[in-house]
Protein backbone atom coordinates (compact mmCIF):
# COMPACT_ATOMS: atom_id res chain seq x y z
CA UNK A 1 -22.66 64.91 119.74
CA UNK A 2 -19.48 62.59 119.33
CA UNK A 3 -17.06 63.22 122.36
CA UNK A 4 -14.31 60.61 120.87
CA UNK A 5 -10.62 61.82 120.71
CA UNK A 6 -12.23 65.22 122.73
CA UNK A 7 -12.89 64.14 126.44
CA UNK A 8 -10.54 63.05 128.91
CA UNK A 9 -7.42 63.35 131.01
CA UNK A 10 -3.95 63.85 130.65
CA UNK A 11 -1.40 63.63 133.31
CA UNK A 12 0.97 66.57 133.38
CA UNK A 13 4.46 64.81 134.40
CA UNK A 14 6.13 68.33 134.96
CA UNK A 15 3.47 69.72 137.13
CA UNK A 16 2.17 66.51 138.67
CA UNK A 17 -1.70 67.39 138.13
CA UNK A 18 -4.40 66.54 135.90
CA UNK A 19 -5.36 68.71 132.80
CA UNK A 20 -8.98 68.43 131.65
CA UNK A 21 -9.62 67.96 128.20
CA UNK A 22 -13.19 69.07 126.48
CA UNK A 23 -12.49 70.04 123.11
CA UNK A 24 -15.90 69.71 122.42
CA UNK A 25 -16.76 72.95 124.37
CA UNK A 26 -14.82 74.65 122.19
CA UNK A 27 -17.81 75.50 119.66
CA UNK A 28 -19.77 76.65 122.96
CA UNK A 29 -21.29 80.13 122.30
CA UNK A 30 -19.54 83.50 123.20
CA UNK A 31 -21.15 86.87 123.90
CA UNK A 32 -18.08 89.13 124.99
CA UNK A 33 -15.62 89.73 122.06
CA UNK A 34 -11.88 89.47 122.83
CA UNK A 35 -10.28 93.00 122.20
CA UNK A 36 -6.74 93.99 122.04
CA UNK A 37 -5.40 92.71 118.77
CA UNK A 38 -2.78 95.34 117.29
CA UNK A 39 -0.18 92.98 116.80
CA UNK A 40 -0.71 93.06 113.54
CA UNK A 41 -0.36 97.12 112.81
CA UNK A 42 2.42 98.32 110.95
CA UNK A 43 5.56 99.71 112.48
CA UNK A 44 8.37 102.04 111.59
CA UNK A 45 12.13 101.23 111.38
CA UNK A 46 12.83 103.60 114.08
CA UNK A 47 10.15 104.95 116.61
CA UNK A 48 11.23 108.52 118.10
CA UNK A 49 9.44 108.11 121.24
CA UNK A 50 10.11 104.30 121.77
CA UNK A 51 12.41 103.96 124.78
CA UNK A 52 14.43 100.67 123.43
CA UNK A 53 15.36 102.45 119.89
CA UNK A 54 18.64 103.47 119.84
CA UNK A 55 19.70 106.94 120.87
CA UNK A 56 16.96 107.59 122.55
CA UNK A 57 15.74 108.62 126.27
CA UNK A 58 14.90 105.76 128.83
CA UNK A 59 12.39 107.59 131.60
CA UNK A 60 14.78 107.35 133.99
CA UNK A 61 17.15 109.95 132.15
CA UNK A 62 19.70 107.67 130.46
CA UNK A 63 20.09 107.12 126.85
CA UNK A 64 20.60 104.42 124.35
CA UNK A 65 23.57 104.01 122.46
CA UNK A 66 23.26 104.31 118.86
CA UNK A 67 23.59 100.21 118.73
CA UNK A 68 23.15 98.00 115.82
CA UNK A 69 22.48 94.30 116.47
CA UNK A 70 21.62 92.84 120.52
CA UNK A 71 21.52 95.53 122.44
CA UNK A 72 21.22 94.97 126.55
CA UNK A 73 21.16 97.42 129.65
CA UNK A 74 19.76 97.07 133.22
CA UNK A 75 16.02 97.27 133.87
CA UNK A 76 14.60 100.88 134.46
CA UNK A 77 12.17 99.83 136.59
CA UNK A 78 13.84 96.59 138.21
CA UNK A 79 12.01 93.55 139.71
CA UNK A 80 15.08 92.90 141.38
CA UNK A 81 18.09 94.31 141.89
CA UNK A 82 21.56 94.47 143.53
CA UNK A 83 21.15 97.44 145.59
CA UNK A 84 17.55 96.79 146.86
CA UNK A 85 16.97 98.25 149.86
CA UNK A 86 16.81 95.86 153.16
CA UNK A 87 13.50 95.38 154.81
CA UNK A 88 12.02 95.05 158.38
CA UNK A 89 11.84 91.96 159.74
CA UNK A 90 8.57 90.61 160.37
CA UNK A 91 7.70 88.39 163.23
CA UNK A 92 4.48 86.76 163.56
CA UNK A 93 3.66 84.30 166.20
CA UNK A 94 3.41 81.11 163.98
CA UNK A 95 6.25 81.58 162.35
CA UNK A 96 4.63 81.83 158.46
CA UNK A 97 5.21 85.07 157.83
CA UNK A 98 8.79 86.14 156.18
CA UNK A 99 10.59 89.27 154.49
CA UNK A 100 13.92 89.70 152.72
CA UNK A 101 15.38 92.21 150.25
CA UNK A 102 14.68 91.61 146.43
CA UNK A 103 18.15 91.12 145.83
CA UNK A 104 19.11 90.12 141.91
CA UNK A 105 19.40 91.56 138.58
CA UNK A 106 17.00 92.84 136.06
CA UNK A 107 18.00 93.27 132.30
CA UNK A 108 16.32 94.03 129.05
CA UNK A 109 17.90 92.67 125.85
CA UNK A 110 16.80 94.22 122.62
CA UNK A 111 16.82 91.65 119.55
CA UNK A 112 17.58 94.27 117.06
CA UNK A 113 17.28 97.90 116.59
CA UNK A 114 14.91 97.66 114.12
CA UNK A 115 11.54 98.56 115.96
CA UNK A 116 9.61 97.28 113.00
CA UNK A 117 11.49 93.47 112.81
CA UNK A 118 10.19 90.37 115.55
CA UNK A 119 11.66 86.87 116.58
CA UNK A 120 10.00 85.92 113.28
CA UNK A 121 11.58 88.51 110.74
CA UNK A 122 14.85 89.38 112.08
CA UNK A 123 17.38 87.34 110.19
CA UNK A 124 19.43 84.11 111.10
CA UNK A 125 21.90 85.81 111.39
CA UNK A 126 20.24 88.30 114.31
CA UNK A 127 19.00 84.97 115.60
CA UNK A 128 21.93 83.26 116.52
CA UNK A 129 23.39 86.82 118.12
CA UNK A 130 20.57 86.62 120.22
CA UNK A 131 20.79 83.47 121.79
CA UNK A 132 24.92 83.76 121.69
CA UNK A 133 23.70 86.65 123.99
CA UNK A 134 21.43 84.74 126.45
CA UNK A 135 24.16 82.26 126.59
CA UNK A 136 26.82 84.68 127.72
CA UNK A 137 24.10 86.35 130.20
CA UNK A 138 23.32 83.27 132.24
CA UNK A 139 27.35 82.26 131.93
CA UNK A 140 28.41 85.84 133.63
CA UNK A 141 25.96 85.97 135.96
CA UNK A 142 25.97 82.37 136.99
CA UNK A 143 29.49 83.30 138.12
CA UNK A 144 28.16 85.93 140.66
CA UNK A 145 27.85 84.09 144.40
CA UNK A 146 24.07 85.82 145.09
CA UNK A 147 22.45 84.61 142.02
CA UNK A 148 20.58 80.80 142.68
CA UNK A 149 19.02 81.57 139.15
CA UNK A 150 18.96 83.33 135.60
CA UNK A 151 15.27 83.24 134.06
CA UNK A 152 14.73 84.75 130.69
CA UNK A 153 11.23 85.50 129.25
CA UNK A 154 9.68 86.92 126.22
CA UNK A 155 6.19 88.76 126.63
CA UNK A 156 5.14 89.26 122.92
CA UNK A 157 1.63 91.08 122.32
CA UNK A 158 -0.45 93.46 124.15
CA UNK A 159 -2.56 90.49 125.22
CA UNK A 160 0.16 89.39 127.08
CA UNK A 161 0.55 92.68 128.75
CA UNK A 162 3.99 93.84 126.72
CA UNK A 163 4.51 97.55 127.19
CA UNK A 164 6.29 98.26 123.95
CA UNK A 165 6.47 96.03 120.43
CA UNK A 166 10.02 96.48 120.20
CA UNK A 167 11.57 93.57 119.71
CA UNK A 168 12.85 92.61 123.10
CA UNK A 169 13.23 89.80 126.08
CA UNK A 170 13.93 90.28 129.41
CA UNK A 171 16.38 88.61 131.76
CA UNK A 172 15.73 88.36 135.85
CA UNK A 173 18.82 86.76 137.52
CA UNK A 174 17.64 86.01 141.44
CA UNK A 175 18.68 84.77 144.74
CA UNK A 176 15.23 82.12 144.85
CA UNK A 177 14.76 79.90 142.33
CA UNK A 178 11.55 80.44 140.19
CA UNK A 179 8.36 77.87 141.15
CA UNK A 180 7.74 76.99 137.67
CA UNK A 181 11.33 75.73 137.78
CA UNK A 182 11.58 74.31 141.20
CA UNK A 183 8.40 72.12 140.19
CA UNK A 184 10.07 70.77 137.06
CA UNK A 185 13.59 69.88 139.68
CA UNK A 186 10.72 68.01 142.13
CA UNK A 187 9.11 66.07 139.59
CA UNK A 188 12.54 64.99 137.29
CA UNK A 189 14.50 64.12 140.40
CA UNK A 190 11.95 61.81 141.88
CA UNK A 191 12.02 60.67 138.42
CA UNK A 192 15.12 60.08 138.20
CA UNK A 193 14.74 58.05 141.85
CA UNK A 194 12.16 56.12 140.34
CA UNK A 195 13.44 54.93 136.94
CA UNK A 196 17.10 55.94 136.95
CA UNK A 197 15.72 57.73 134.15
CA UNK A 198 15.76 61.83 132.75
CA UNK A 199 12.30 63.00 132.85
CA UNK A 200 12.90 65.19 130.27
CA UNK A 201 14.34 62.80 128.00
CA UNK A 202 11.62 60.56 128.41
CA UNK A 203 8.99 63.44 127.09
CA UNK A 204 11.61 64.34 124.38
CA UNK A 205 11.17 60.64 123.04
CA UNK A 206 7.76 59.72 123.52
CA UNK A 207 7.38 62.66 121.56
CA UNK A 208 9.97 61.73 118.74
CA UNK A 209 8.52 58.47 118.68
CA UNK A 210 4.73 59.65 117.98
CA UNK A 211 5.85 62.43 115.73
CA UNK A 212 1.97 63.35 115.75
CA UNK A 213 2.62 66.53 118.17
CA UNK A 214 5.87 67.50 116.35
CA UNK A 215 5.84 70.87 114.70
CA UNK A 216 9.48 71.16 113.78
CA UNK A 217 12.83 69.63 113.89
CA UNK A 218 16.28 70.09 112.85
CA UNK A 219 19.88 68.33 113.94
CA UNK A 220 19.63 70.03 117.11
CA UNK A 221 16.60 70.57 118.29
CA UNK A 222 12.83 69.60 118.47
CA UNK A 223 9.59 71.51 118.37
CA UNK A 224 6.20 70.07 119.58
CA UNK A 225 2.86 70.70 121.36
CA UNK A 226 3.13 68.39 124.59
CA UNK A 227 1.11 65.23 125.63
CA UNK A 228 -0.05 67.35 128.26
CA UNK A 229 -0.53 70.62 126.83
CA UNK A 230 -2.42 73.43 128.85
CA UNK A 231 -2.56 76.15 126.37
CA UNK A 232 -4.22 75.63 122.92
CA UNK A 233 -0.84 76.31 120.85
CA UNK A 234 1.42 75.20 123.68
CA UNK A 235 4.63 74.30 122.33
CA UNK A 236 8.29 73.00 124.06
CA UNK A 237 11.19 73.59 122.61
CA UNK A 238 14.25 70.95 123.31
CA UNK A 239 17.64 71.32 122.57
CA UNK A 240 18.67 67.65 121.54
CA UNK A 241 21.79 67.45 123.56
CA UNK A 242 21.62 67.18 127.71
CA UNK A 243 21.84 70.35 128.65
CA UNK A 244 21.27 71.69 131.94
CA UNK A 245 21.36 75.46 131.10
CA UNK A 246 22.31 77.78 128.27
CA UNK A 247 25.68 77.84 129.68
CA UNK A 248 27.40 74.54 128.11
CA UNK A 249 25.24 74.80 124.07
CA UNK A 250 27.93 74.79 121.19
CA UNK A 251 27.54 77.29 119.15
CA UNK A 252 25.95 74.53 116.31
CA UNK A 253 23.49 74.26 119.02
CA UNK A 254 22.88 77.72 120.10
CA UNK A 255 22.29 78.23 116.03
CA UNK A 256 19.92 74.98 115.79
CA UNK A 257 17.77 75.58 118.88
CA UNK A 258 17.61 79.20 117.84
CA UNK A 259 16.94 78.37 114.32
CA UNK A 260 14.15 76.18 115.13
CA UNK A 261 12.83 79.00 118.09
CA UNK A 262 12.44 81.08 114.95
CA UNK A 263 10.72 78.89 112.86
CA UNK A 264 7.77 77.87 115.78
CA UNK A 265 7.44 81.75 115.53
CA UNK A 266 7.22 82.13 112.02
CA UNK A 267 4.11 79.45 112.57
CA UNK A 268 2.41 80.78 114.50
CA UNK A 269 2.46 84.36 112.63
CA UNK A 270 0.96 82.23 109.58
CA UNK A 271 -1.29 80.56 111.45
CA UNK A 272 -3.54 83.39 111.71
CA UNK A 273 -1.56 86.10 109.96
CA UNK A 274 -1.10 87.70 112.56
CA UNK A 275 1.83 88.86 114.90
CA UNK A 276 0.82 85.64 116.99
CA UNK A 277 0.75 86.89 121.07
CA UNK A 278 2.75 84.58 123.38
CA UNK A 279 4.62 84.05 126.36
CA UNK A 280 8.01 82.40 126.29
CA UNK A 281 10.30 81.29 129.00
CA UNK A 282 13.78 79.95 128.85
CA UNK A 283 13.59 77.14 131.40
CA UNK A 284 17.24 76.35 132.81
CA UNK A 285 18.53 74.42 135.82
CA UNK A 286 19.55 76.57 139.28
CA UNK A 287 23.07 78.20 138.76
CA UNK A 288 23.75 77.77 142.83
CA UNK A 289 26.58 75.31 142.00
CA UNK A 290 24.61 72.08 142.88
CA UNK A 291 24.08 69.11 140.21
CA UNK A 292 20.82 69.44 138.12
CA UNK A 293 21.80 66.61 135.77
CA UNK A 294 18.04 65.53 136.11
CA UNK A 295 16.71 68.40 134.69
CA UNK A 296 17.13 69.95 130.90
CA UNK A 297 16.84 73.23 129.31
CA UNK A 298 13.97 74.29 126.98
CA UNK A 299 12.34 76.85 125.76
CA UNK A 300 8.26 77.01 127.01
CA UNK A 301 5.67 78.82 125.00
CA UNK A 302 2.27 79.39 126.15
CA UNK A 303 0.29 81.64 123.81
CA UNK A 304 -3.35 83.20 125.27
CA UNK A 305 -5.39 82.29 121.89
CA UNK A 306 -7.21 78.95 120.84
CA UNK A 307 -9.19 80.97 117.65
CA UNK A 308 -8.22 83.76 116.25
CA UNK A 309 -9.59 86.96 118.39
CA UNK A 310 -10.71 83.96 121.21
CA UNK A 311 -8.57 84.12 124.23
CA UNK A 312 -8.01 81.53 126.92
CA UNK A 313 -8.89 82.91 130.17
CA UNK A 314 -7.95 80.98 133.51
CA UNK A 315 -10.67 81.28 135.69
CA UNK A 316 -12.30 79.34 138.41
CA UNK A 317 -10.79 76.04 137.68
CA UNK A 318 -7.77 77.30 136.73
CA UNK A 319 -7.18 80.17 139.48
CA UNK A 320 -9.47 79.03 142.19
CA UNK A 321 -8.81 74.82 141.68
CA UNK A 322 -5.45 74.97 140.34
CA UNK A 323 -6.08 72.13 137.15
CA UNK A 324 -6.32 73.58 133.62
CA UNK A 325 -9.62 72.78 131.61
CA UNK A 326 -8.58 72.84 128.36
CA UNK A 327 -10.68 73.59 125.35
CA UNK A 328 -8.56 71.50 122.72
CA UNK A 329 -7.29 68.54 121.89
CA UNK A 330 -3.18 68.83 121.31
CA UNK A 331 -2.60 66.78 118.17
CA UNK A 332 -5.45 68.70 116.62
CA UNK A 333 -3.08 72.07 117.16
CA UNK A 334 -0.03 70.62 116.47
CA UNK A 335 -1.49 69.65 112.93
CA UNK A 336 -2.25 72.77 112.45
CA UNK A 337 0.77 74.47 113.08
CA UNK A 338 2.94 71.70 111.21
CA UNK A 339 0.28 72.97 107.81
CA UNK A 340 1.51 76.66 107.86
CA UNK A 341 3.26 77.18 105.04
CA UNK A 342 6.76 79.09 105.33
């Protein structure tokens, strides 16, 4: 069996780790079928017992306007919030152990009020609103003195744990700044120390320069599977201007980069025709006032499937070890995605 182009090593310059390559497993014999595929059933306009269409009940007793368009309100059933109650202190004899109150913000932002529409169907138009929105989000709350950070995330699929298929994100603006993030500061600052150079820019032109992991590109922005992809459809999504946050996009770039959001959407949808399951986070600097002018905002999406119905599960290596094996080669996915026709 030929192991060329399938069997190595990549280093993960974000993450500072090792991901395992054996794409050659990836033919390897399975005996429990992957369940949980609805994404691709067909949905109403307007869903009478679906808490995010509008006008009707939330669980908590409130109710939705009768809105047309982005649509946003505070989280239900918060993460975080504002008036979260303060905690006892604990006090263990090393010193390891510590408690605080979950003090931020939770919001939910519907795309549309169509129940039946997704990132992929709702028009340009809806688009742009919706990032115009995510911009104005991290901009207000950036401005309140408890907030260190505004993450945004999109859980899309039951596979991905999504409670309801109305197209929505959600927003969680806290006082700690999320790991994920913090890693990508660590690794682009001493970057930065080394080589006077942006991390981030660096992947952005490696990967211009191959072209061979680029799904899509427009004036201002870039699609592509990393170098150093984890997931089998992994796929980073870079604003082409330095931009540490959402906060300082024109609106020609809030249109591009959600334009070309959109489009990585749309392909994966054709890829297996199928509402494709994913998880995407808007990756922004720290809004604490300091200067992140190492890092760069993009948008990160990790889908769950290699083959259609096949999930990728972390398990021992990946839970237990903390280094991804992965069961495919990125170049080989990124072909595939750049093939779907739109």
């Amino acid at each position: 069996m030929s192991t060329t182009g399938k069997w190595e090593k990549r280093w993960h310059p974000i993450f500072e780790q090792w991901v395992v390559y054996a794409a050659h497993r990836n033919t390897r014999p399975w005996s429990v079928p992957a369940t949980g595929f609805s994404e691709s059933e067909s949905r109403k306009s307007y869903e009478p017992d679906c808490y995010l269409c509008p006008c009707n009940g939330r669980i908590q007793g409130d109710q939705n306007e009768d809105y047309q368009g982005v649509y946003i309100f505070d989280n239900d059933h918060p993460v975080v919030g504002m008036d979260a109650p303060d905690v006892l202190k604990v006090h263990d004899e090393a010193g390891l152990y510590h408690t605080a109150a979950a003090k931020g913000v939770a919001r939910v932002i519907c795309y549309t009020e169509r129940h039946d529409l997704n990132m992929s169907t709702i028009p340009k138009s809806s688009v742009e609103e919706v990032f115009l929105a995510l911009q104005k989000q991290t901009i207000e709350l950036s401005l309140k003195p408890e907030i260190q950070s505004v993450f945004i995330f999109e859980n899309r699929g039951e596979l991905v744990g999504v409670s309801n298929p109305h197209p929505h994100c959600q927003l969680y603006a806290t006082d700690f700044v999320f790991e994920n993030v913090q890693e990508g500061l660590f690794a682009s600052a001493k970057h930065r120390a080394r080589t006077g150079r942006s991390l981030f820019a660096d992947i952005v032109a490696e990967e211009t320069k191959a072209q061979i992991r680029v799904i899509a590109e427009n004036e201002h922005a870039i699609a592509f599977v990393p170098f150093f992809a984890r997931w089998a459809y992994e796929v980073m999504v870079f604003p082409k201007g330095e931009h540490q946050s959402m906060a300082t996009l024109s609106e020609a770039e809030i249109r591009g980069l959600g334009a070309l959001y959109q489009e990585v959407v749309q392909r994966y949808d054709g890829l297996f025709d199928q509402e494709f399951p994913y998880v995407m986070s808007l990756m922004q600097a720290p809004v604490d006032g300091e200067d992140y002018d190492h890092y760069r905002l993009h948008l990160w999406l990790q889908p769950p499937l290699r083959q259609p119905s096949l999930q990728k599960y972390p398990a021992g290596p990946e839970r237990g070890g903390g280094n991804f094996m992965a069961d495919t080669i990125p170049e080989e996915k990124a072909a595939e995605l750049r093939a779907v026709k739109l």
